[in-house]
N, C-alpha and C. Protein backbone atom coordinates (compact mmCIF):
# COMPACT_ATOMS: atom_id res chain seq x y z
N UNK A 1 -24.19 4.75 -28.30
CA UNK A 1 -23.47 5.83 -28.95
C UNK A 1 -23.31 5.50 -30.43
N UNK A 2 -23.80 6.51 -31.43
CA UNK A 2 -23.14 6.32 -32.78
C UNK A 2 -21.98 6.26 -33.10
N UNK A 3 -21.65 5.98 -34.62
CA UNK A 3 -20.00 5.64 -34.73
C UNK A 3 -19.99 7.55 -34.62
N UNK A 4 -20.05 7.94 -35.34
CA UNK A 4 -20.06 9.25 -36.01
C UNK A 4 -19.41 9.70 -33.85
N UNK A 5 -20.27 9.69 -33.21
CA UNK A 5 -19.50 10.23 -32.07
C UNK A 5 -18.51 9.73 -31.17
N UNK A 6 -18.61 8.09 -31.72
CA UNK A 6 -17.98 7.39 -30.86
C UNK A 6 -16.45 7.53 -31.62
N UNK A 7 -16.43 7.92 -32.89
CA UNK A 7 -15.00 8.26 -33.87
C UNK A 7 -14.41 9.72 -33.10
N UNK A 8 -15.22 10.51 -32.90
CA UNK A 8 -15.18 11.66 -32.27
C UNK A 8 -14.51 11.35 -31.03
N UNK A 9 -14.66 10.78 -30.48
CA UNK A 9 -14.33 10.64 -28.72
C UNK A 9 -12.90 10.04 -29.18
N UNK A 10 -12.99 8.92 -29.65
CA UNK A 10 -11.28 8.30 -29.89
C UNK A 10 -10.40 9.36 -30.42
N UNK A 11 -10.60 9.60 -31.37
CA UNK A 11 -9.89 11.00 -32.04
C UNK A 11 -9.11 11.45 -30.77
N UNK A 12 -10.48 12.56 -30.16
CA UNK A 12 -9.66 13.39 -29.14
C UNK A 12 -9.32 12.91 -27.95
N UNK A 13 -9.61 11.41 -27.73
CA UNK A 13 -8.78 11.02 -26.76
C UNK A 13 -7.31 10.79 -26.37
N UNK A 14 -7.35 10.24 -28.34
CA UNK A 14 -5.64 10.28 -29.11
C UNK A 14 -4.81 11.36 -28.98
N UNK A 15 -5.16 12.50 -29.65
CA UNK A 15 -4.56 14.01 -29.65
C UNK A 15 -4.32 14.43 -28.07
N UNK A 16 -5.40 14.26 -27.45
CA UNK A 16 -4.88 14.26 -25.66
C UNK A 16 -3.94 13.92 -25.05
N UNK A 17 -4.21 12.86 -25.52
CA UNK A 17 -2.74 11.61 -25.11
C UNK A 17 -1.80 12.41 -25.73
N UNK A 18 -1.54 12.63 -26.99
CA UNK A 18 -0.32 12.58 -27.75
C UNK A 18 -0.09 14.30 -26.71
N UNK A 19 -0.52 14.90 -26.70
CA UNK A 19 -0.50 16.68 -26.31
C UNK A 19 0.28 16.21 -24.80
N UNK A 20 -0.14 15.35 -24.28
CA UNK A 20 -0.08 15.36 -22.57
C UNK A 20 1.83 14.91 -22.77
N UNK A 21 1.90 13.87 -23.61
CA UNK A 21 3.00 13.40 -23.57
C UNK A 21 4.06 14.48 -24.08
N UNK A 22 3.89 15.19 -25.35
CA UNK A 22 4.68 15.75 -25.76
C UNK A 22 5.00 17.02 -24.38
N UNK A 23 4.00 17.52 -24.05
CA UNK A 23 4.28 18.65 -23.19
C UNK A 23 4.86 17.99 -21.85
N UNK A 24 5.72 17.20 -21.52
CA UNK A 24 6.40 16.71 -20.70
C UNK A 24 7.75 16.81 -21.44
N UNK A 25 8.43 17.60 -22.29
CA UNK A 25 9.46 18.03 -22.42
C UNK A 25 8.70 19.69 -23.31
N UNK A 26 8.96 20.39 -22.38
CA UNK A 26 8.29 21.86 -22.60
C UNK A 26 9.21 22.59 -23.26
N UNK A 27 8.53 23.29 -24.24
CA UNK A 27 9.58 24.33 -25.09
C UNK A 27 8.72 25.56 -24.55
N UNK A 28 9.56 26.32 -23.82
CA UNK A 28 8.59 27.78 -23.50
C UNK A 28 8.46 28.50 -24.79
N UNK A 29 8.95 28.55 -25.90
CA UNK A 29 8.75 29.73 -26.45
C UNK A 29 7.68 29.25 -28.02
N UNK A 30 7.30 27.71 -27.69
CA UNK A 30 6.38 26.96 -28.32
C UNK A 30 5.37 26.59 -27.69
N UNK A 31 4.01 26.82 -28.26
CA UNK A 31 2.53 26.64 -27.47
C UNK A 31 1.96 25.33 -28.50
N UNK A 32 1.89 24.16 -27.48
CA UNK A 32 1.22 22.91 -28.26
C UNK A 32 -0.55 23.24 -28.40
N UNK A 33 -1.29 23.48 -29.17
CA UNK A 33 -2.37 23.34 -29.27
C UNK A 33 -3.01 22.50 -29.91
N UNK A 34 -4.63 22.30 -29.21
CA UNK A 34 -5.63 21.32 -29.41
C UNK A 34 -7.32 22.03 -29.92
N UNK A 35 -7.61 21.62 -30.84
CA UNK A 35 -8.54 22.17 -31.83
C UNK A 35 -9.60 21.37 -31.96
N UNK A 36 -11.21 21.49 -30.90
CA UNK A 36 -11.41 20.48 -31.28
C UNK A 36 -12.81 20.55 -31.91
N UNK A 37 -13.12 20.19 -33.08
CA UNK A 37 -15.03 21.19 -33.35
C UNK A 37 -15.44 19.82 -33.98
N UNK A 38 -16.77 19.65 -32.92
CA UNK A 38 -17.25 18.53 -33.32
C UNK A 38 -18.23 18.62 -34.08
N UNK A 39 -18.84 19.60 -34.45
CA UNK A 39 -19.69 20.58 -35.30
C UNK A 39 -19.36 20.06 -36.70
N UNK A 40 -18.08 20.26 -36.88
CA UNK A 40 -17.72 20.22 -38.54
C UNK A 40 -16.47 18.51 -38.52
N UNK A 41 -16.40 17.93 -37.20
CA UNK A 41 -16.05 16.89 -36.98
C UNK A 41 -14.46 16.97 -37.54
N UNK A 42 -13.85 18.26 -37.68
CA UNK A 42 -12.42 18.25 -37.59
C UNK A 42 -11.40 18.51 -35.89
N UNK A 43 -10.41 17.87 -35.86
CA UNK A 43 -9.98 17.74 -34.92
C UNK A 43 -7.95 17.77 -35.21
N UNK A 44 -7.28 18.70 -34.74
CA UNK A 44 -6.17 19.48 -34.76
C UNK A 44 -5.32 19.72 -33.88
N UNK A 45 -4.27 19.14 -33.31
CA UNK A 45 -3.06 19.11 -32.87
C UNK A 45 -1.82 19.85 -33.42
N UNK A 46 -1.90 20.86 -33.44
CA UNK A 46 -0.40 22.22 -33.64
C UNK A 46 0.45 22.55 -32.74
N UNK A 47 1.87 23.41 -33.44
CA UNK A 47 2.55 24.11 -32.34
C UNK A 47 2.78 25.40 -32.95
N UNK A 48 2.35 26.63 -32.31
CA UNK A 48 2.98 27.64 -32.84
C UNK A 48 3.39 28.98 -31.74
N UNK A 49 4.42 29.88 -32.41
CA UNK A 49 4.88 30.50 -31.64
C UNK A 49 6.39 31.45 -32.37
N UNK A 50 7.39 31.78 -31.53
CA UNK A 50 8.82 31.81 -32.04
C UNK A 50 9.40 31.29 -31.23
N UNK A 51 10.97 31.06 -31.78
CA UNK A 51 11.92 30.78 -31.99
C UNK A 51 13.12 31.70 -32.54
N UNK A 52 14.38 31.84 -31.19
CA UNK A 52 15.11 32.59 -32.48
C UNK A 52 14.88 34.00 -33.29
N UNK A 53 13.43 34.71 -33.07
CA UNK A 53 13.51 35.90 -33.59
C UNK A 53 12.38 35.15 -35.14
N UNK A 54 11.97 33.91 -34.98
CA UNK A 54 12.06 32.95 -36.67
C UNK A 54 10.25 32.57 -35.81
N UNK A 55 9.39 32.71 -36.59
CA UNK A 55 8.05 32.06 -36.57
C UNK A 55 7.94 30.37 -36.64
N UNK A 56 7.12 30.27 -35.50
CA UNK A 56 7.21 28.93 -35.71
C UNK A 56 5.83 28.02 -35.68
N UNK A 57 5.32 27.24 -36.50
CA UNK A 57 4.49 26.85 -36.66
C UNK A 57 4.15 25.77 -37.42
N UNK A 58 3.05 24.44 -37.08
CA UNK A 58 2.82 23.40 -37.53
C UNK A 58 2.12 22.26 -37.42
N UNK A 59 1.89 21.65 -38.03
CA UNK A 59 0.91 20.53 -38.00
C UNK A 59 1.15 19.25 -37.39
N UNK A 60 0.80 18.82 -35.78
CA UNK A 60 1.47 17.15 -35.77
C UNK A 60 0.58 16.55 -36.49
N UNK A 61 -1.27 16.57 -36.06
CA UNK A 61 -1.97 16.11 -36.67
C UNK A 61 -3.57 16.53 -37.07
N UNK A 62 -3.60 16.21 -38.48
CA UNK A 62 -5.02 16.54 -38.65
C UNK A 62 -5.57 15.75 -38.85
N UNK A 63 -6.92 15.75 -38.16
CA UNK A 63 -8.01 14.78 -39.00
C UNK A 63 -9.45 14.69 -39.04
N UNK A 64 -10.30 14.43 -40.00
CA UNK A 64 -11.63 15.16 -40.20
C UNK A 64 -12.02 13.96 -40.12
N UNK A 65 -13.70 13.64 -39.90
CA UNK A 65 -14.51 12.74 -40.38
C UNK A 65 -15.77 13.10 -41.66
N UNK A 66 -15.76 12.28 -42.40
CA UNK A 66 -16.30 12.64 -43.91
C UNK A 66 -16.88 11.14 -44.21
N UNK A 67 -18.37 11.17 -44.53
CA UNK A 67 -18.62 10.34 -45.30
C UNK A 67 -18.60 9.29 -44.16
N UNK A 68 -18.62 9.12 -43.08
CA UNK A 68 -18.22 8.17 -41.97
C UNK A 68 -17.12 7.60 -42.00
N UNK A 69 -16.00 8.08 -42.22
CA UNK A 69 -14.67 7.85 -42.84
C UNK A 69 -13.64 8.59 -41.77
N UNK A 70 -13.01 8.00 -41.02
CA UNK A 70 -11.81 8.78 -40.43
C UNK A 70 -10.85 9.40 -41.18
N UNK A 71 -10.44 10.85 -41.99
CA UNK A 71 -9.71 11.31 -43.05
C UNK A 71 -8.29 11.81 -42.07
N UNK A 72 -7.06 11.33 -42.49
CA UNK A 72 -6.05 11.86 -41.70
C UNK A 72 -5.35 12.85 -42.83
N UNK A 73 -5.20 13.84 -42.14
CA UNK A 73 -5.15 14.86 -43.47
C UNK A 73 -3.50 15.17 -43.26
N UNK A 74 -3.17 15.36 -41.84
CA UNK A 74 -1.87 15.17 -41.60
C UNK A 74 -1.57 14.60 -40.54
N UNK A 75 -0.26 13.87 -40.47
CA UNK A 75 0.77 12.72 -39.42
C UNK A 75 1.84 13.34 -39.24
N UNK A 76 2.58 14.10 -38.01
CA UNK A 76 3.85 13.37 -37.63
C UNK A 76 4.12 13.53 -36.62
N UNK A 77 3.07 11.81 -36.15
CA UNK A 77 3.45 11.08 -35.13
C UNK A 77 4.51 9.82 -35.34
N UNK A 78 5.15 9.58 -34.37
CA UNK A 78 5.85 8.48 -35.00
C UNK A 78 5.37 7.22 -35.52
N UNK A 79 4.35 7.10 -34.67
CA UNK A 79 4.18 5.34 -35.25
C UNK A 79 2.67 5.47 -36.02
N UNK A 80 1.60 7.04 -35.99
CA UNK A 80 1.11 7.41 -36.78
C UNK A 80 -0.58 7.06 -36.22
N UNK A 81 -1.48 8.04 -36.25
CA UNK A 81 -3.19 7.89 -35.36
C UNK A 81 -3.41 6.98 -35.77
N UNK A 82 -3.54 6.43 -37.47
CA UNK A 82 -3.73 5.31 -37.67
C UNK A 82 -3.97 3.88 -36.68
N UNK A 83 -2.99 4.14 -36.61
CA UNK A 83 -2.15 2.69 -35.71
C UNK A 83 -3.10 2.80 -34.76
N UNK A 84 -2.77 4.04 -33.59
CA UNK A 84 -3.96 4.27 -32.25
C UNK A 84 -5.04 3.50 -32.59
N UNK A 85 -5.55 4.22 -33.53
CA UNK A 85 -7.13 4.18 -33.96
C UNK A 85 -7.28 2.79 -34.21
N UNK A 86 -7.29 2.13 -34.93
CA UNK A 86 -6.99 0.38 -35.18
C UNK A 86 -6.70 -0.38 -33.53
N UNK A 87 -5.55 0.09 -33.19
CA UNK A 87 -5.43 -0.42 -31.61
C UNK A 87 -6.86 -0.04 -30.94
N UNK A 88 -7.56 0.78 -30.63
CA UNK A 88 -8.96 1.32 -30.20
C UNK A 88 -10.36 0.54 -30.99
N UNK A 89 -9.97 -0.47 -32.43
CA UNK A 89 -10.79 -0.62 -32.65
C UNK A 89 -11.42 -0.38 -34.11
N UNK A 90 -10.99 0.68 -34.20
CA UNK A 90 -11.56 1.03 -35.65
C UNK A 90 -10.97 0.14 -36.95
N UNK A 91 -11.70 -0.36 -37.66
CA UNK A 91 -11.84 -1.14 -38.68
C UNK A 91 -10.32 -0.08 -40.00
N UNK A 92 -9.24 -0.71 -40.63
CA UNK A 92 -8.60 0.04 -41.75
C UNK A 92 -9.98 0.93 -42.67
N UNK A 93 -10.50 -0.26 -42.39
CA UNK A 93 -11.54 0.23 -43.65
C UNK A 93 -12.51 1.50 -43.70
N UNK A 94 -12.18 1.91 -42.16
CA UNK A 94 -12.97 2.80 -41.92
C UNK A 94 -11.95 4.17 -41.87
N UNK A 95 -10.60 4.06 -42.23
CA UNK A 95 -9.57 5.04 -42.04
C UNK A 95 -8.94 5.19 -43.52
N UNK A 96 -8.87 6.28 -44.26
CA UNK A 96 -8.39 7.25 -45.00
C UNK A 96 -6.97 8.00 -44.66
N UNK A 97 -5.97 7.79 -44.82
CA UNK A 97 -5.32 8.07 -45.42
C UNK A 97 -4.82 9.91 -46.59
N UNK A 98 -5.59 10.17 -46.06
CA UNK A 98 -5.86 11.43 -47.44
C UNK A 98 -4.36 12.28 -47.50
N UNK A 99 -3.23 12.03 -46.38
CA UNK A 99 -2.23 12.62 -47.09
C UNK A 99 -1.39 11.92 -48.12
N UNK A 100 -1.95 10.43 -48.19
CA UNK A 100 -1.45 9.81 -49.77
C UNK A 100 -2.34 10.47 -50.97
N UNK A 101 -1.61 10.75 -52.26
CA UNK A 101 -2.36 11.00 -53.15
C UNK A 101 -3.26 9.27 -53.25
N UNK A 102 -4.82 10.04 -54.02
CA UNK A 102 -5.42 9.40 -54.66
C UNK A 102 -5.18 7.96 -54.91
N UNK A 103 -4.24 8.04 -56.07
CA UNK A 103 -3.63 6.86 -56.71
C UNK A 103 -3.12 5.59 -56.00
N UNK A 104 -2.55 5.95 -54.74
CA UNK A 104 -1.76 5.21 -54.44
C UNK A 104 -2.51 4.82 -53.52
N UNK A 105 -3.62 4.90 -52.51
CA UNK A 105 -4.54 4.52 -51.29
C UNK A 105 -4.59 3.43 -51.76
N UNK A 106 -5.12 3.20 -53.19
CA UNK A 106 -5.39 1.70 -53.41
C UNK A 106 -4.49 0.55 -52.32
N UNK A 107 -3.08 1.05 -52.10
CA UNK A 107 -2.13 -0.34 -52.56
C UNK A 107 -2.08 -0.03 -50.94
N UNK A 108 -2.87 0.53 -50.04
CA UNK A 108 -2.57 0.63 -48.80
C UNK A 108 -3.94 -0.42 -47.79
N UNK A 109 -3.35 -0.65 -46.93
CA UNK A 109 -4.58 -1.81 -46.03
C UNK A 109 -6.03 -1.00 -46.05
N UNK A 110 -5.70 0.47 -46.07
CA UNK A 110 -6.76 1.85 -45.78
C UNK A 110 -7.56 1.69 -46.62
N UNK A 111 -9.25 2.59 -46.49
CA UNK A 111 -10.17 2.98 -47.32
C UNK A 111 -9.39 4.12 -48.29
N UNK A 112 -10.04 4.03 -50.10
CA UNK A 112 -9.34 4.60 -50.78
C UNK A 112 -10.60 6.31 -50.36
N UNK A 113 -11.81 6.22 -50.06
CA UNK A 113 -11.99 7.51 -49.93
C UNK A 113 -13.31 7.06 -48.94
């Protein structure tokens, strides 16, 4: 297996996991969704729905592959895919960071791009 698919498979094995767990305390009037296109190698964990009469909607996690680069575009998991991903194997060096600005990737264990 290449990295390129074998990054692919961890990904959505992660977001699985994380989906299976969260939906063991169920909000009916919130739908957890899973996004997964291996085509364009982005992969998406949301919740949306209402609340209250109030729209509700959001990002736990995003993350693309670019450049052979795991890009986490958004986190909020607690202890963060990162971490997963490293526990599974994957090299820092091969993980991005991209909801730090630019500047600051430097000063992180992560690839700056």
């Amino acid at each position: 297996m290449d990295r390129l698919t074998h990054y692919q498979n961890l990904i959505k094995q992660i977001l699985t996991e994380y989906q299976k767990i969260s939906a063991q305390i169920p909000d009916i009037d919130i739908d957890e969704e899973l996004i997964f296109d291996d085509e364009r190698s982005q992969y998406l964990w949301f919740n949306i729905g209402w609340k209250q009469g109030k729209r509700v909607k959001g990002i736990s996690v995003y993350t693309r592959i670019k450049n052979e680069n795991i890009y986490i575009e958004e986190d909020w998991t607690e202890e963060g895919i990162a971490t997963e991903l490293m526990r599974l194997g994957v090299p820092a060096s091969d993980i991005v960071l991209a909801f730090q600005p630019p500047e600051v990737r430097q000063y992180t264990e992560f690839a700056t791009a």
